[in-house]
N, C-alpha and C. Protein backbone atom coordinates (compact mmCIF):
# COMPACT_ATOMS: atom_id res chain seq x y z
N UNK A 1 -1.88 -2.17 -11.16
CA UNK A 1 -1.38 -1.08 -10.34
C UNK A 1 -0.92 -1.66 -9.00
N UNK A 2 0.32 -1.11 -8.44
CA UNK A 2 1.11 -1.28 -7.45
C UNK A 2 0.02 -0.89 -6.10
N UNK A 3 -0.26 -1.58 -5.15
CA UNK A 3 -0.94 -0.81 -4.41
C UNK A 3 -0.30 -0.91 -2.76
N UNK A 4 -0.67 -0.29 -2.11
CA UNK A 4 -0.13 -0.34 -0.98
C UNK A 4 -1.59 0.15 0.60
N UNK A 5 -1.54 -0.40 1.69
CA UNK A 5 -2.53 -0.12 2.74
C UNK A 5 -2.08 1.69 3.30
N UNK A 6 -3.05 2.15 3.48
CA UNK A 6 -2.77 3.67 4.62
C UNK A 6 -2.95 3.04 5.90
N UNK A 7 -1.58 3.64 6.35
CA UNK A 7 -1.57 3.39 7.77
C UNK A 7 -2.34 4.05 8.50
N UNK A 8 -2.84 4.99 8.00
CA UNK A 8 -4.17 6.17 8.72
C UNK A 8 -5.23 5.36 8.73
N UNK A 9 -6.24 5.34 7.49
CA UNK A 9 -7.36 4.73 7.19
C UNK A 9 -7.23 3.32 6.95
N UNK A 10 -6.59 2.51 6.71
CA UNK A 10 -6.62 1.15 6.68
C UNK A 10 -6.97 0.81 5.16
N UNK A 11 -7.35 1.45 4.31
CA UNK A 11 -7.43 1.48 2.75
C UNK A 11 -6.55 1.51 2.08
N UNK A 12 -6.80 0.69 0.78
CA UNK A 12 -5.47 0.91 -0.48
C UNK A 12 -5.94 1.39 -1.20
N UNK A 13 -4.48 2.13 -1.20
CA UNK A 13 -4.10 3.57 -2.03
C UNK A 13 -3.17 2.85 -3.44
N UNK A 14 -3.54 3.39 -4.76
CA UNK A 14 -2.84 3.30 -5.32
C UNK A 14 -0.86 4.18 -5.34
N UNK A 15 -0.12 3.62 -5.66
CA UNK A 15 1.27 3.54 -5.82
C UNK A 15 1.66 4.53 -6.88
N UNK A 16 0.50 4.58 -7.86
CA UNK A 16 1.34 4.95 -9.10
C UNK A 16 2.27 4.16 -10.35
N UNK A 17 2.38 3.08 -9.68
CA UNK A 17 3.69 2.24 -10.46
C UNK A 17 2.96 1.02 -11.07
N UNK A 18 2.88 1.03 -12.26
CA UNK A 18 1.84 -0.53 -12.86
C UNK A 18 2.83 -1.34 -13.25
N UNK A 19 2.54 -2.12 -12.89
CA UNK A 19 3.22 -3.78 -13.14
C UNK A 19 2.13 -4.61 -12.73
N UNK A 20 2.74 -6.06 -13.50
CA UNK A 20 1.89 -6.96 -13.40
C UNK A 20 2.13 -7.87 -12.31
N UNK A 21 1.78 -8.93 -11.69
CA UNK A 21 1.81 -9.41 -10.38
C UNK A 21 3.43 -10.51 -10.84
N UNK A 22 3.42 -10.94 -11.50
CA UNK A 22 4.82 -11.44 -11.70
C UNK A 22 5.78 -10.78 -11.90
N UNK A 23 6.21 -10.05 -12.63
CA UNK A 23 7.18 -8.51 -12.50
C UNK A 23 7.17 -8.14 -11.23
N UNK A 24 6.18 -8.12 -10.46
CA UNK A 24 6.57 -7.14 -9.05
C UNK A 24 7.16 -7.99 -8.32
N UNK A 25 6.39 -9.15 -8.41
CA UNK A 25 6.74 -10.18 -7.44
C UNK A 25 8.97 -10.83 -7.65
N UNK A 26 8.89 -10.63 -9.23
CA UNK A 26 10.33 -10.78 -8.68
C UNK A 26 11.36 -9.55 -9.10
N UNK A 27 10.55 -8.53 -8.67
CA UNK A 27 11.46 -7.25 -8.52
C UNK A 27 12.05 -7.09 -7.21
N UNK A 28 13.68 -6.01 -7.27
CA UNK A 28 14.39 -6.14 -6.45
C UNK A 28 13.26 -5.57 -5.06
N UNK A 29 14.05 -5.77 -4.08
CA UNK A 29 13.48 -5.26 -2.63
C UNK A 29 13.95 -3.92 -3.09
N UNK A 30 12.90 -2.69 -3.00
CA UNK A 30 12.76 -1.39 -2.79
C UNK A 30 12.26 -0.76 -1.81
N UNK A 31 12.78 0.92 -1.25
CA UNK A 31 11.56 1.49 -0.46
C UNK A 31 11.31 2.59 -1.41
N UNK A 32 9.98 3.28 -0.82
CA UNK A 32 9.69 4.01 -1.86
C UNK A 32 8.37 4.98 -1.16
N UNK A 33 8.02 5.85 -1.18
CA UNK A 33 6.74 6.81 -0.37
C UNK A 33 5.67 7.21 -1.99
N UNK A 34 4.86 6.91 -1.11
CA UNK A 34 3.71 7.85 -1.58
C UNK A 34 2.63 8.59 -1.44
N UNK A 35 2.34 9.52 -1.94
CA UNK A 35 1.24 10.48 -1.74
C UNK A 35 0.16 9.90 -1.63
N UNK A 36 -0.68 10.12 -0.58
CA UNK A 36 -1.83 9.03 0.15
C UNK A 36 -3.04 10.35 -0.14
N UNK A 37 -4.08 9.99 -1.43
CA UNK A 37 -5.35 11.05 -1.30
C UNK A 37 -6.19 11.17 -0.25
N UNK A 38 -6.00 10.15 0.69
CA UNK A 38 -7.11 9.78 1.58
C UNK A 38 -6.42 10.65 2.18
N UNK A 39 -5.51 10.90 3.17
CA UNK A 39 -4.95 11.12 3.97
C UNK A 39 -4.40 12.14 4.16
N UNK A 40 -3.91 12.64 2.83
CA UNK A 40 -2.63 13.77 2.40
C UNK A 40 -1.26 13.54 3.02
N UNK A 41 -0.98 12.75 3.84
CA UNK A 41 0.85 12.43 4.12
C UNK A 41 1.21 11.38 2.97
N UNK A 42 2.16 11.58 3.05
CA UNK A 42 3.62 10.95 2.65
C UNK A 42 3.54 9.32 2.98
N UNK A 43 3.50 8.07 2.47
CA UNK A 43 3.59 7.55 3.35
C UNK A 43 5.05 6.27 2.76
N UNK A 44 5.78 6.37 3.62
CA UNK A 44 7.03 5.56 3.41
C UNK A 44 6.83 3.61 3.32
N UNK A 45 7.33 3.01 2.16
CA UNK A 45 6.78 1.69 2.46
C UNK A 45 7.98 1.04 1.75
N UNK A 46 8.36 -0.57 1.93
CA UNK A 46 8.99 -1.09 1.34
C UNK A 46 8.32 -1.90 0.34
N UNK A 47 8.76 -2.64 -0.69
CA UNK A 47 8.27 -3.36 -1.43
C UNK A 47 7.25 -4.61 -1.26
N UNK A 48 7.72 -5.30 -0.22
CA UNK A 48 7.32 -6.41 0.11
C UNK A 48 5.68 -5.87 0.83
N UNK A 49 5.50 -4.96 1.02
CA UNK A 49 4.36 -4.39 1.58
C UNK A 49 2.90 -3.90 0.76
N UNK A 50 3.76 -4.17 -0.90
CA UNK A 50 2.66 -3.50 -1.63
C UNK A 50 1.97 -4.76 -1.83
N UNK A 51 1.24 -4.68 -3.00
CA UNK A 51 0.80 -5.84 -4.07
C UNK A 51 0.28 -5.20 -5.27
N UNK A 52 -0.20 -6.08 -6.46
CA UNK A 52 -0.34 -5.90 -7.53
C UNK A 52 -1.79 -6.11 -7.50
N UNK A 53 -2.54 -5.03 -7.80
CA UNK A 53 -4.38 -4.91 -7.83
C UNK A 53 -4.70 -4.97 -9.82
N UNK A 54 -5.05 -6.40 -9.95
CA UNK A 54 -5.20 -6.87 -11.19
C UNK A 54 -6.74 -6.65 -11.19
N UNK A 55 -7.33 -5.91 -12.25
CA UNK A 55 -8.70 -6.19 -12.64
C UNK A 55 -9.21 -7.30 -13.02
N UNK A 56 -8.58 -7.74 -13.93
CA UNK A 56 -9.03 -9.31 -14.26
C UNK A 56 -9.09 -10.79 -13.32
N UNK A 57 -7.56 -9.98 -12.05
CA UNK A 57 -7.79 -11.01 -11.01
C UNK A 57 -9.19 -10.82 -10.17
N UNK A 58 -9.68 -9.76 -9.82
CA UNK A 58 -10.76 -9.45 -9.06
C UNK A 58 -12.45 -10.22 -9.70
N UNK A 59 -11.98 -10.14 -11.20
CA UNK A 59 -13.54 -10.77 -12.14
C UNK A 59 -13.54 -11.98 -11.92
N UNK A 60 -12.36 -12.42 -11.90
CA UNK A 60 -12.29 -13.86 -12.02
C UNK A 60 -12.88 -14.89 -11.18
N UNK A 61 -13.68 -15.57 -10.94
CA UNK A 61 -14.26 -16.56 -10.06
C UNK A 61 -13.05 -17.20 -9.34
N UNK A 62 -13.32 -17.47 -7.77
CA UNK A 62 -12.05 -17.98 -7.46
C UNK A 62 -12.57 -19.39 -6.75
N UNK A 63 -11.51 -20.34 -7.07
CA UNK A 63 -11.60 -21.36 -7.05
C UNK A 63 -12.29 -21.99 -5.39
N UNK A 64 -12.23 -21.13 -4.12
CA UNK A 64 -12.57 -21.86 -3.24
C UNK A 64 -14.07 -21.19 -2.85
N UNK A 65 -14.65 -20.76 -3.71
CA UNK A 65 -15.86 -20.33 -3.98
C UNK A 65 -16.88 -21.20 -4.46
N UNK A 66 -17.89 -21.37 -4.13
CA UNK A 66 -18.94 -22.66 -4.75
C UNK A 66 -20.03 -21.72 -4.67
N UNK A 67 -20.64 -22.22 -5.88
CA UNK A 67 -21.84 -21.55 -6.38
C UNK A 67 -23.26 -22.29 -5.74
């Protein structure tokens, strides 16, 4: 899922729009608004502003992590 920050609360809000982090990454430059639950406005954003919130990226152990 496409996600994007509220400029209100400082939280990400989902987009609505699923893609995977390579697809987004070389999709055209868009703008695009969305309905913010936290918040209830509108909120206007360009592409380069979202990111791609992968579940499997989040499980994944990350490499500059030591156990």
């Amino acid at each position: 899922m496409v996600m994007i920050k509220c400029p209100r609360s400082g939280r990400a809000i989902p987009t609505g729009i699923k893609a995977d982090r390579e697809s987004f990454l070389r999709s055209i430059v868009f703008f695009r608004r969305t309905h913010c639950p936290i918040c209830q406005a509108d909120h206007a954003w360009f592409a380069q502003e979202g990111w791609v919130d992968e579940p499997s990226a989040r499980a994944a152990p990350q490499p500059w992590h030591t156990a």
